[in-house]
PDB file of N, CA and C in Angstrom:
ATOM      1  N   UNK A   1      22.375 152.461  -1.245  1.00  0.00           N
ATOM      2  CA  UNK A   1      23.248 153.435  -0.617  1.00  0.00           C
ATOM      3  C   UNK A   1      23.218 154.712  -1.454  1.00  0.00           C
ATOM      4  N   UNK A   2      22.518 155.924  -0.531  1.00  0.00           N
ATOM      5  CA  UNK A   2      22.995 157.368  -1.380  1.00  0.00           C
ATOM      6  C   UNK A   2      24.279 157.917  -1.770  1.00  0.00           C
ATOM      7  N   UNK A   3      24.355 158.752  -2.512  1.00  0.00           N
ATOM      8  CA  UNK A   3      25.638 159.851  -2.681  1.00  0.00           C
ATOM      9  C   UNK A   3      26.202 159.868  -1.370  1.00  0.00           C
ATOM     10  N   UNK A   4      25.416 160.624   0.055  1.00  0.00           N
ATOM     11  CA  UNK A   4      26.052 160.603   0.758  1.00  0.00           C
ATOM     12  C   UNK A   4      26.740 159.833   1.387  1.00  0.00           C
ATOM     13  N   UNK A   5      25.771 158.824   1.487  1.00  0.00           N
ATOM     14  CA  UNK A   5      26.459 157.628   2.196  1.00  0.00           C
ATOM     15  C   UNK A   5      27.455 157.143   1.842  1.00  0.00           C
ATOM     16  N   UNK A   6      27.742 156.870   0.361  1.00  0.00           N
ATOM     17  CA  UNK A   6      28.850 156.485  -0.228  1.00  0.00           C
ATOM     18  C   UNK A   6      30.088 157.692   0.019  1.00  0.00           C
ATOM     19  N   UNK A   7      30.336 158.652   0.230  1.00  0.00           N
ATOM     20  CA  UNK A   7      31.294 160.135  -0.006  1.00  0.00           C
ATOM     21  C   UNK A   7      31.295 159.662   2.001  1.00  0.00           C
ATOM     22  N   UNK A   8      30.479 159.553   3.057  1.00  0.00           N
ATOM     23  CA  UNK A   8      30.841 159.135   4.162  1.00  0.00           C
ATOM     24  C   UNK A   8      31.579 157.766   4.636  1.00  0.00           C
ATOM     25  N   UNK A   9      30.862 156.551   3.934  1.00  0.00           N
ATOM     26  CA  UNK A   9      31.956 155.756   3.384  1.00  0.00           C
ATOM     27  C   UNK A   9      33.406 155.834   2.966  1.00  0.00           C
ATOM     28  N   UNK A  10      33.678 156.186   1.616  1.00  0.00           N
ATOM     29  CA  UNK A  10      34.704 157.027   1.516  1.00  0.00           C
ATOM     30  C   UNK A  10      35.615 157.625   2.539  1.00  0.00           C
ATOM     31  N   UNK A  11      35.227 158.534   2.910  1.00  0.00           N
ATOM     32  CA  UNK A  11      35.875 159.166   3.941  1.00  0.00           C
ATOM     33  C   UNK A  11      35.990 158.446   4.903  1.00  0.00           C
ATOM     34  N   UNK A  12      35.276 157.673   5.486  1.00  0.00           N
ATOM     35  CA  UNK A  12      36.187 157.114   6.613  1.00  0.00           C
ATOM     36  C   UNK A  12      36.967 155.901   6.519  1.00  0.00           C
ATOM     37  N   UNK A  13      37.002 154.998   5.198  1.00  0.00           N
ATOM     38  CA  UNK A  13      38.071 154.326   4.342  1.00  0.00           C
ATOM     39  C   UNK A  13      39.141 155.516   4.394  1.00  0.00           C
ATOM     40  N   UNK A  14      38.990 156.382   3.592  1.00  0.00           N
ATOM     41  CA  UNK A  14      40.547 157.019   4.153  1.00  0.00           C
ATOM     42  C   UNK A  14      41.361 157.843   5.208  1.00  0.00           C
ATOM     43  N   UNK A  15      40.387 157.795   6.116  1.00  0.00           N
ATOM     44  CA  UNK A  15      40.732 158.378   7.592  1.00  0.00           C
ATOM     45  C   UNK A  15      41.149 156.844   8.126  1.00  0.00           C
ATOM     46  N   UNK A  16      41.150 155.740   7.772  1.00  0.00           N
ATOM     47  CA  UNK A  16      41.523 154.979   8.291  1.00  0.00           C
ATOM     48  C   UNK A  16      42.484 154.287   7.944  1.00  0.00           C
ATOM     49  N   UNK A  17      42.820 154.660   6.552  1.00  0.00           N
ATOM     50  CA  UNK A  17      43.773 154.225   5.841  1.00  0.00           C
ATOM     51  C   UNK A  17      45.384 155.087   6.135  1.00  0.00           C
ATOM     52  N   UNK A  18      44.590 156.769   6.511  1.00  0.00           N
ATOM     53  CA  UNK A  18      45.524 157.511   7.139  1.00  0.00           C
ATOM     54  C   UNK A  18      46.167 156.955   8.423  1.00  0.00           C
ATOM     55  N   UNK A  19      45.433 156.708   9.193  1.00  0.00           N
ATOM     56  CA  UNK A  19      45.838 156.501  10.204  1.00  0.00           C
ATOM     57  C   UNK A  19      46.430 155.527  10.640  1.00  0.00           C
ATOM     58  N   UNK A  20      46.348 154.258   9.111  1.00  0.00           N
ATOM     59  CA  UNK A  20      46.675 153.033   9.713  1.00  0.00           C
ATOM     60  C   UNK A  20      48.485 153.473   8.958  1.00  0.00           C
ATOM     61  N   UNK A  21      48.471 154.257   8.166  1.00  0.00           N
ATOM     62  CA  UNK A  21      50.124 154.482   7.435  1.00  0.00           C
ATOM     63  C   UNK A  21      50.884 155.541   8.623  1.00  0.00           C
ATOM     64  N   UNK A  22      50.288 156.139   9.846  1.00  0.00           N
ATOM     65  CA  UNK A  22      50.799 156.985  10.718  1.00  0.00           C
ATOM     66  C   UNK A  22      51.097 155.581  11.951  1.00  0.00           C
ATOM     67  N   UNK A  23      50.291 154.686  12.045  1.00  0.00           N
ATOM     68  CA  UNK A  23      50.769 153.813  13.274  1.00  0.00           C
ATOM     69  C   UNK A  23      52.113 153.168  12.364  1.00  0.00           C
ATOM     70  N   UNK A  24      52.563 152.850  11.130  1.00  0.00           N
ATOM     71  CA  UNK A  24      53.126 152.213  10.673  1.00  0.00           C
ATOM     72  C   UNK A  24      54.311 153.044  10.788  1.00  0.00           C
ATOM     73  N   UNK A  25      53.947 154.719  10.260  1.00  0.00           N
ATOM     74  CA  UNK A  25      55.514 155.000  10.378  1.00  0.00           C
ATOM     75  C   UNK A  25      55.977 155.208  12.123  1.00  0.00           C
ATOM     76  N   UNK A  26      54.893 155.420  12.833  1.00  0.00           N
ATOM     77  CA  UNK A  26      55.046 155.258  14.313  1.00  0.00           C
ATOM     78  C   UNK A  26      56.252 154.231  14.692  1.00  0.00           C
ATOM     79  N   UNK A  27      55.731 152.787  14.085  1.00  0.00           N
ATOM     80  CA  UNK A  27      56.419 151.727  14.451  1.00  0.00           C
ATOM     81  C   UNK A  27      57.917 151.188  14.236  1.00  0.00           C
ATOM     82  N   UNK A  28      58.043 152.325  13.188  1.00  0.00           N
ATOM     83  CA  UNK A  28      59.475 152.295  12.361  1.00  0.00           C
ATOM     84  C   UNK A  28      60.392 153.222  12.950  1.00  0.00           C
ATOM     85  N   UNK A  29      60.110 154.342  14.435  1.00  0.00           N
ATOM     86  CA  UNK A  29      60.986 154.822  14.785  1.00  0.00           C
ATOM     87  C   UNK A  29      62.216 154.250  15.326  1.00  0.00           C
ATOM     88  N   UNK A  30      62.647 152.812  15.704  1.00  0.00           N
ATOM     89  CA  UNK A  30      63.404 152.850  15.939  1.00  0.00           C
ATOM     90  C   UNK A  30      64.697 152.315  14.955  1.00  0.00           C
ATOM     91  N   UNK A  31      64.489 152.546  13.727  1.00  0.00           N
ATOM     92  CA  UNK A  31      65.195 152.657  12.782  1.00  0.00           C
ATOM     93  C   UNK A  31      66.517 153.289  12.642  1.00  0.00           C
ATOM     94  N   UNK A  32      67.452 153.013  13.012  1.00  0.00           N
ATOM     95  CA  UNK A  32      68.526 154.693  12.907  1.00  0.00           C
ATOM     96  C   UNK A  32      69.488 154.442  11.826  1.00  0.00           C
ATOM     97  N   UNK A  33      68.688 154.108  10.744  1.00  0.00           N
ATOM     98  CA  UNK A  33      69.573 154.490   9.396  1.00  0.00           C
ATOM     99  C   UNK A  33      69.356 155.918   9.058  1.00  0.00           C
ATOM    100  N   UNK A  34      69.597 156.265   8.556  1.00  0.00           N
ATOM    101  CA  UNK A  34      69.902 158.185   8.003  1.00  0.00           C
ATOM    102  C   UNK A  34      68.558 158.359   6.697  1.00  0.00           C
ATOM    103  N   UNK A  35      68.731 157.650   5.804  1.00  0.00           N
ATOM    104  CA  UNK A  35      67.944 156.950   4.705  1.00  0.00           C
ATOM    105  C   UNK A  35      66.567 156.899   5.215  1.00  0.00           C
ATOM    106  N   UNK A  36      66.344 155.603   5.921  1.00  0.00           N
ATOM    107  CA  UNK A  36      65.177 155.480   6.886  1.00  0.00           C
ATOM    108  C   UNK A  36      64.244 156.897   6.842  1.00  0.00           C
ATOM    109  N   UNK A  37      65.052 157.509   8.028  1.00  0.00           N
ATOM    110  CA  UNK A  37      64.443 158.411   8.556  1.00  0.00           C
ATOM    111  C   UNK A  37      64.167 159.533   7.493  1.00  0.00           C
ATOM    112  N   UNK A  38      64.826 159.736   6.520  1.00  0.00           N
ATOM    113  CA  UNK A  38      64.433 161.064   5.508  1.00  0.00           C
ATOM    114  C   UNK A  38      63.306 160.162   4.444  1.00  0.00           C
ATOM    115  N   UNK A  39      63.316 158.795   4.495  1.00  0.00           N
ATOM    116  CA  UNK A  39      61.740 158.178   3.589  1.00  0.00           C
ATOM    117  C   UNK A  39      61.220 158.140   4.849  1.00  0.00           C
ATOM    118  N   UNK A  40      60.876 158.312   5.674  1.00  0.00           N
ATOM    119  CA  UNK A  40      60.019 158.793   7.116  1.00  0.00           C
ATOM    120  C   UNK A  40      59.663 160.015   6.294  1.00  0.00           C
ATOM    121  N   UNK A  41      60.239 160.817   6.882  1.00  0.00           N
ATOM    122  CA  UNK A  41      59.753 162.575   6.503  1.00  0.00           C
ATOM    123  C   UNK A  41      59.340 162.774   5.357  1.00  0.00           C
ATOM    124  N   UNK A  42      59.724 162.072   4.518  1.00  0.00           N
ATOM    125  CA  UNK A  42      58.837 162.292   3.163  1.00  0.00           C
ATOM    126  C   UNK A  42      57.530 161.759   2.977  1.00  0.00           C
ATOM    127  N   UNK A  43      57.380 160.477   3.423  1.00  0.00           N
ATOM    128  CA  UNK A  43      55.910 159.657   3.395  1.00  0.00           C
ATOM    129  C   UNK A  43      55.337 160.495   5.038  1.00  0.00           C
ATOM    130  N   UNK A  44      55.536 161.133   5.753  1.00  0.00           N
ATOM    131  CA  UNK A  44      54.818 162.112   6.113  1.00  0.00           C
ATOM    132  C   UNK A  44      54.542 162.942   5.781  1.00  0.00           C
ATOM    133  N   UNK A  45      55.172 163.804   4.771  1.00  0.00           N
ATOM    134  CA  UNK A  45      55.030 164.882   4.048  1.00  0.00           C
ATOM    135  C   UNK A  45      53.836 164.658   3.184  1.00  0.00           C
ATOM    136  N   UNK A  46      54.036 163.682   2.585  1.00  0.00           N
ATOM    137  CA  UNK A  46      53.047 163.262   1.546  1.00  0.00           C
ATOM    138  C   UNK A  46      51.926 163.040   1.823  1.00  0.00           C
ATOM    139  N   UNK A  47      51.729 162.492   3.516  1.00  0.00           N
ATOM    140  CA  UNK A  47      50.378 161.951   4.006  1.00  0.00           C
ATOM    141  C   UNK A  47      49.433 163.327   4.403  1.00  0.00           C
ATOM    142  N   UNK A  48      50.805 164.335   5.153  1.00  0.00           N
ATOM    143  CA  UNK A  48      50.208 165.619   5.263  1.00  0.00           C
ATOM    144  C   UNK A  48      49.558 166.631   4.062  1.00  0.00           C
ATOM    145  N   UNK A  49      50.032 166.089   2.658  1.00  0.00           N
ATOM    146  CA  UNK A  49      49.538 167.011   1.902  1.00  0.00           C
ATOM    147  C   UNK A  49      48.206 166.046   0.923  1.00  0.00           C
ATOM    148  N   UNK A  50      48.575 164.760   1.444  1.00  0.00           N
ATOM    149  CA  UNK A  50      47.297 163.810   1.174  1.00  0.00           C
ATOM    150  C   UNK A  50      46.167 164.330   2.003  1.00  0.00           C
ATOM    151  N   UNK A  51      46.478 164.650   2.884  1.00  0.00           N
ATOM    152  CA  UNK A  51      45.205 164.960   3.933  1.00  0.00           C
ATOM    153  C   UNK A  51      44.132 166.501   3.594  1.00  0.00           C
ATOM    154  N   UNK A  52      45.532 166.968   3.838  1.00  0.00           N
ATOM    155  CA  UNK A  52      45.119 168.623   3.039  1.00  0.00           C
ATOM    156  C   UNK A  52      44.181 168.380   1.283  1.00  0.00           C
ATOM    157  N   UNK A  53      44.764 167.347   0.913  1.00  0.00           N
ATOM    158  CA  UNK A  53      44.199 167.651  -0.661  1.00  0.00           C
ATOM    159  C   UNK A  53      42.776 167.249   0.045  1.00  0.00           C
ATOM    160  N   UNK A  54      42.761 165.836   0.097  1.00  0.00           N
ATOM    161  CA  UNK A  54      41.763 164.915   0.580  1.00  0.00           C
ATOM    162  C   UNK A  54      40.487 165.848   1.412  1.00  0.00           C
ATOM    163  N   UNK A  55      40.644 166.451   2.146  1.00  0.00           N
ATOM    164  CA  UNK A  55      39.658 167.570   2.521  1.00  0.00           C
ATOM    165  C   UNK A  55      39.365 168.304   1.769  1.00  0.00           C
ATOM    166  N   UNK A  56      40.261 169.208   1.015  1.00  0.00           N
ATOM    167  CA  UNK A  56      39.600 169.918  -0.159  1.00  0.00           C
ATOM    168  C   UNK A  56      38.509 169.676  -1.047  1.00  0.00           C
ATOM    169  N   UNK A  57      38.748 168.329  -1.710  1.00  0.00           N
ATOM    170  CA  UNK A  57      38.339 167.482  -2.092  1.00  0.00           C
ATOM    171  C   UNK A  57      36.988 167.335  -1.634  1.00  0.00           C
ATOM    172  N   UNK A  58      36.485 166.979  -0.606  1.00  0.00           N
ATOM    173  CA  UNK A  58      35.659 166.553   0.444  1.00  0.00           C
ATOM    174  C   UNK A  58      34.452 167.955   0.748  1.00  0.00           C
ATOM    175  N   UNK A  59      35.677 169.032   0.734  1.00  0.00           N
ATOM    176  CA  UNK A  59      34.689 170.219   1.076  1.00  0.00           C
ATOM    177  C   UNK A  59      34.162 170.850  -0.697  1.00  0.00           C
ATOM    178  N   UNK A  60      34.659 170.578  -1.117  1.00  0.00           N
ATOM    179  CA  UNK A  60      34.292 170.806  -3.012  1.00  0.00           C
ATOM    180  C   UNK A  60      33.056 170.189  -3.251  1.00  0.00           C
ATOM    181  N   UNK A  61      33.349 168.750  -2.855  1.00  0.00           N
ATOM    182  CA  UNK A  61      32.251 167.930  -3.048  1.00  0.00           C
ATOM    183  C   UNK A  61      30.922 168.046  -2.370  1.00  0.00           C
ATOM    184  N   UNK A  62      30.743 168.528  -1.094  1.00  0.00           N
ATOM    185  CA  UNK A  62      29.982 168.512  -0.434  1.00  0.00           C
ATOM    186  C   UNK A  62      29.296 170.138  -1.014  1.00  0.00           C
ATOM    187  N   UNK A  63      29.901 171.009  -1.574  1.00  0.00           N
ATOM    188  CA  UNK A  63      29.621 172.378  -1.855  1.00  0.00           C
ATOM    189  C   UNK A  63      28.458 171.979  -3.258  1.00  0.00           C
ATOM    190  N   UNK A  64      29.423 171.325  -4.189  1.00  0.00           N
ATOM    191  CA  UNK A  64      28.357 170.866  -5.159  1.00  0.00           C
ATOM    192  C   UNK A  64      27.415 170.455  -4.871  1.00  0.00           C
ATOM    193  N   UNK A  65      27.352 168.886  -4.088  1.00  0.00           N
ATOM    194  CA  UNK A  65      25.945 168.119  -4.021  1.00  0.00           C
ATOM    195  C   UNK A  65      24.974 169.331  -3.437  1.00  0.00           C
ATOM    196  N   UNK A  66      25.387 170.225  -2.479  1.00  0.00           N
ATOM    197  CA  UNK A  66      24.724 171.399  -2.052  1.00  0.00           C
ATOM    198  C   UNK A  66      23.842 171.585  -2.863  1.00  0.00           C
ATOM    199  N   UNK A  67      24.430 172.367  -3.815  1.00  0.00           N
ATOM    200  CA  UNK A  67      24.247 173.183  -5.187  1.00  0.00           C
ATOM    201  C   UNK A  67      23.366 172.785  -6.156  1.00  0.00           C
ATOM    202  N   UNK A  68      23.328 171.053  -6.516  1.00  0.00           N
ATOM    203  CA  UNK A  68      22.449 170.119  -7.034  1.00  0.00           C
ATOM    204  C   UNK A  68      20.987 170.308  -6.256  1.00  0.00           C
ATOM    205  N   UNK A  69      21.339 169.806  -5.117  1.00  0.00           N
ATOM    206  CA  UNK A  69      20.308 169.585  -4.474  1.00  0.00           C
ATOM    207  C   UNK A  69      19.395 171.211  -4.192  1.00  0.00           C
ATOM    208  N   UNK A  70      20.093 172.433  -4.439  1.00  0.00           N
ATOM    209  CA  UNK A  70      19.250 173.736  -4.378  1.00  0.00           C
ATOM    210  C   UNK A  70      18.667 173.708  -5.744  1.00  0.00           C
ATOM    211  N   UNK A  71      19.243 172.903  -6.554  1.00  0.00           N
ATOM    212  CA  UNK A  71      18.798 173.282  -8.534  1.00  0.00           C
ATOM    213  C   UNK A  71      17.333 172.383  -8.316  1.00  0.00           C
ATOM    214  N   UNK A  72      18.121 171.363  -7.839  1.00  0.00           N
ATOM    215  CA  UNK A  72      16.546 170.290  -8.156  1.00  0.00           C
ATOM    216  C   UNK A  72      15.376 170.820  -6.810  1.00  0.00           C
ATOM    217  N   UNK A  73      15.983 171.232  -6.192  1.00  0.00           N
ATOM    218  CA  UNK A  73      14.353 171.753  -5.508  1.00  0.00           C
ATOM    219  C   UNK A  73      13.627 172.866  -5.611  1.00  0.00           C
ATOM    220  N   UNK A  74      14.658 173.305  -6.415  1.00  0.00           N
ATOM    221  CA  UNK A  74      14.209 174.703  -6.945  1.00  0.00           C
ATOM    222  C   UNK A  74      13.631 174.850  -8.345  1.00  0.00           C
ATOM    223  N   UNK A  75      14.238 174.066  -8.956  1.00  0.00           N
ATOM    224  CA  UNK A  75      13.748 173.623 -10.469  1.00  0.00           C
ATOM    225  C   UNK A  75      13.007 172.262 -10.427  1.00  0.00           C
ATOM    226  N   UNK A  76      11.942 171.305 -10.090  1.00  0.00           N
ATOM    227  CA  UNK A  76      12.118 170.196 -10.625  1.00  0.00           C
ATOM    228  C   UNK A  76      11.856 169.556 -11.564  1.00  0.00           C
ATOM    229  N   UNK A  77      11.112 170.582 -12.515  1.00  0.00           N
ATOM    230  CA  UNK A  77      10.761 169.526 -13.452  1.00  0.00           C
ATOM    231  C   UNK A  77      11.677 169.754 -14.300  1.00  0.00           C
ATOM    232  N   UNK A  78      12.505 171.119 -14.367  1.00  0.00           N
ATOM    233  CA  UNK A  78      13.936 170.893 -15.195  1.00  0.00           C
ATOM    234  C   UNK A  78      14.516 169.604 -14.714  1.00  0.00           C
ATOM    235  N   UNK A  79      14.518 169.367 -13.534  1.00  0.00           N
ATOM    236  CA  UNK A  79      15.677 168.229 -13.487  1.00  0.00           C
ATOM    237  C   UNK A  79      15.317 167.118 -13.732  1.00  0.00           C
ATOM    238  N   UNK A  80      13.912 166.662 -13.786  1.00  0.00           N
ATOM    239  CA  UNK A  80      13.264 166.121 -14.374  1.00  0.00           C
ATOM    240  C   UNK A  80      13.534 165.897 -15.622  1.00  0.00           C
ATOM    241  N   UNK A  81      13.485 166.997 -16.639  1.00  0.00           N
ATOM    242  CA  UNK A  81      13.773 166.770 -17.938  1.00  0.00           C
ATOM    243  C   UNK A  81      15.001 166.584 -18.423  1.00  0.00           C
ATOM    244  N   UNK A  82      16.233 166.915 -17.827  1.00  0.00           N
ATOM    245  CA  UNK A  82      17.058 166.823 -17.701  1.00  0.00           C
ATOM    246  C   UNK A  82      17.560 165.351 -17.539  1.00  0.00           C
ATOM    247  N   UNK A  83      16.676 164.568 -16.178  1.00  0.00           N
ATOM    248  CA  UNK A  83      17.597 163.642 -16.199  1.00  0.00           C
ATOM    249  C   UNK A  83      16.678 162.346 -16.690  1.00  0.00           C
ATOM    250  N   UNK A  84      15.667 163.015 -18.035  1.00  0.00           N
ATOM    251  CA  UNK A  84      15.261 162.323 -18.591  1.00  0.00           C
ATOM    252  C   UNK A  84      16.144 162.358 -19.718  1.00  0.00           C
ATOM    253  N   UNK A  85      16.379 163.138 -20.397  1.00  0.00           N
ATOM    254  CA  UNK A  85      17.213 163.087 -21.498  1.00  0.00           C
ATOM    255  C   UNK A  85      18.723 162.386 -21.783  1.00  0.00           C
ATOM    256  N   UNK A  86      18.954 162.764 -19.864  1.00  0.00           N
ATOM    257  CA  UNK A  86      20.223 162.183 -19.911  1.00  0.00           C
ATOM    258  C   UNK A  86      20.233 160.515 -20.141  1.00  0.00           C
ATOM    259  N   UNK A  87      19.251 160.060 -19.451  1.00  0.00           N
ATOM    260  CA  UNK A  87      18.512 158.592 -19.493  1.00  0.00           C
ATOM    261  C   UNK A  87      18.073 158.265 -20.349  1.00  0.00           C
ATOM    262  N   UNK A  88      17.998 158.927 -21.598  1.00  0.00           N
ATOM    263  CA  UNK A  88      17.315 158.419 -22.740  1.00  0.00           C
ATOM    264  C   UNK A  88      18.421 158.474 -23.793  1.00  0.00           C
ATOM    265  N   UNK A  89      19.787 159.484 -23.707  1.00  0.00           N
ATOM    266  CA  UNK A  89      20.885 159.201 -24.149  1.00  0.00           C
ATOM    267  C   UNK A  89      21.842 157.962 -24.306  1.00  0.00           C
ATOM    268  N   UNK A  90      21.616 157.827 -22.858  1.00  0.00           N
ATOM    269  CA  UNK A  90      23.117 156.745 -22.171  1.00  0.00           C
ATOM    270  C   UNK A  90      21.862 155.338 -23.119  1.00  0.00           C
ATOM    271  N   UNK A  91      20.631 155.175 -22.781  1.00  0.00           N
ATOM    272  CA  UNK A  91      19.521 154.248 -23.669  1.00  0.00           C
ATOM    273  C   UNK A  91      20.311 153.718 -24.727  1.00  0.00           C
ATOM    274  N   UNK A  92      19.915 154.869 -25.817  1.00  0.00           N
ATOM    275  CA  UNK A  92      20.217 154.979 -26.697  1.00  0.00           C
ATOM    276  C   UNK A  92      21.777 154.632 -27.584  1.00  0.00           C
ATOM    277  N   UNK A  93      22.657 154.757 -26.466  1.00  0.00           N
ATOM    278  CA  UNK A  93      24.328 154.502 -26.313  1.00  0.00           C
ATOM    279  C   UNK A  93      24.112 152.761 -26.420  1.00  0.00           C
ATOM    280  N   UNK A  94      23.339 152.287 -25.207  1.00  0.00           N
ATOM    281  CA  UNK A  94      23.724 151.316 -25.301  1.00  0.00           C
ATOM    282  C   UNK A  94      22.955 150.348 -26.200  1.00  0.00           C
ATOM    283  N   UNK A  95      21.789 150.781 -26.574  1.00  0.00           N
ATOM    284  CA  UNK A  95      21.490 149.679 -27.582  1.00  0.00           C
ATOM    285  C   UNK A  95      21.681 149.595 -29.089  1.00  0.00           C
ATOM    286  N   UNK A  96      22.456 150.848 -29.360  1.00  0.00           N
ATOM    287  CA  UNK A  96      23.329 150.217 -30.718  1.00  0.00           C
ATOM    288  C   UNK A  96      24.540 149.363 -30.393  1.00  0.00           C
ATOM    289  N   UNK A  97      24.697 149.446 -29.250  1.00  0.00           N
ATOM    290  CA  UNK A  97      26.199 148.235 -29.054  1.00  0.00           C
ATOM    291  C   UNK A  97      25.324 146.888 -29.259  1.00  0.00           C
TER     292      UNK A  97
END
């Protein structure tokens, strides 16, 4: 599984996770404690600014891998060397443990 696939994954784990906490508070309208209903409006509040972050998030991410993917086709044997070194680091990390 690629980057993308996994970040599309992702995302629709939490479009579904959204949606499954909106049928839930759906189901709780007929609640008529006072209490109730203001932890209603708040765990909507929260889902609404979960959502808002959660896209941000999403559009950030997708701006970078962009950005990667213009370096390495534009550069490759930098990235090449690059993600040789990096690979010869993390190596190196682990076989003194």
């Amino acid at each position: 599984m690629n980057t993308e696939e996994t970040i599309h994954t992702t995302i629709d784990e939490l479009r579904s996770l959204l949606r499954d906490a909106e049928k839930a508070l759906e189901h709780a309208d007929g609640a008529a404690d006072e209490k109730i209903a203001e932890l209603r409006e708040r765990i909507r509040a929260a889902l609404a600014e979960g959502r808002t972050q959660f896209d941000r998030v999403k559009d950030t991410t997708r701006e970078r891998l962009n950005q990667c993917d213009e370096f390495v086709r534009t550069n490759p044997y930098q990235a090449v060397g690059v993600a040789a070194a990096v690979g010869a680091f993390i190596g190196l990390l682990f076989s003194r443990r």
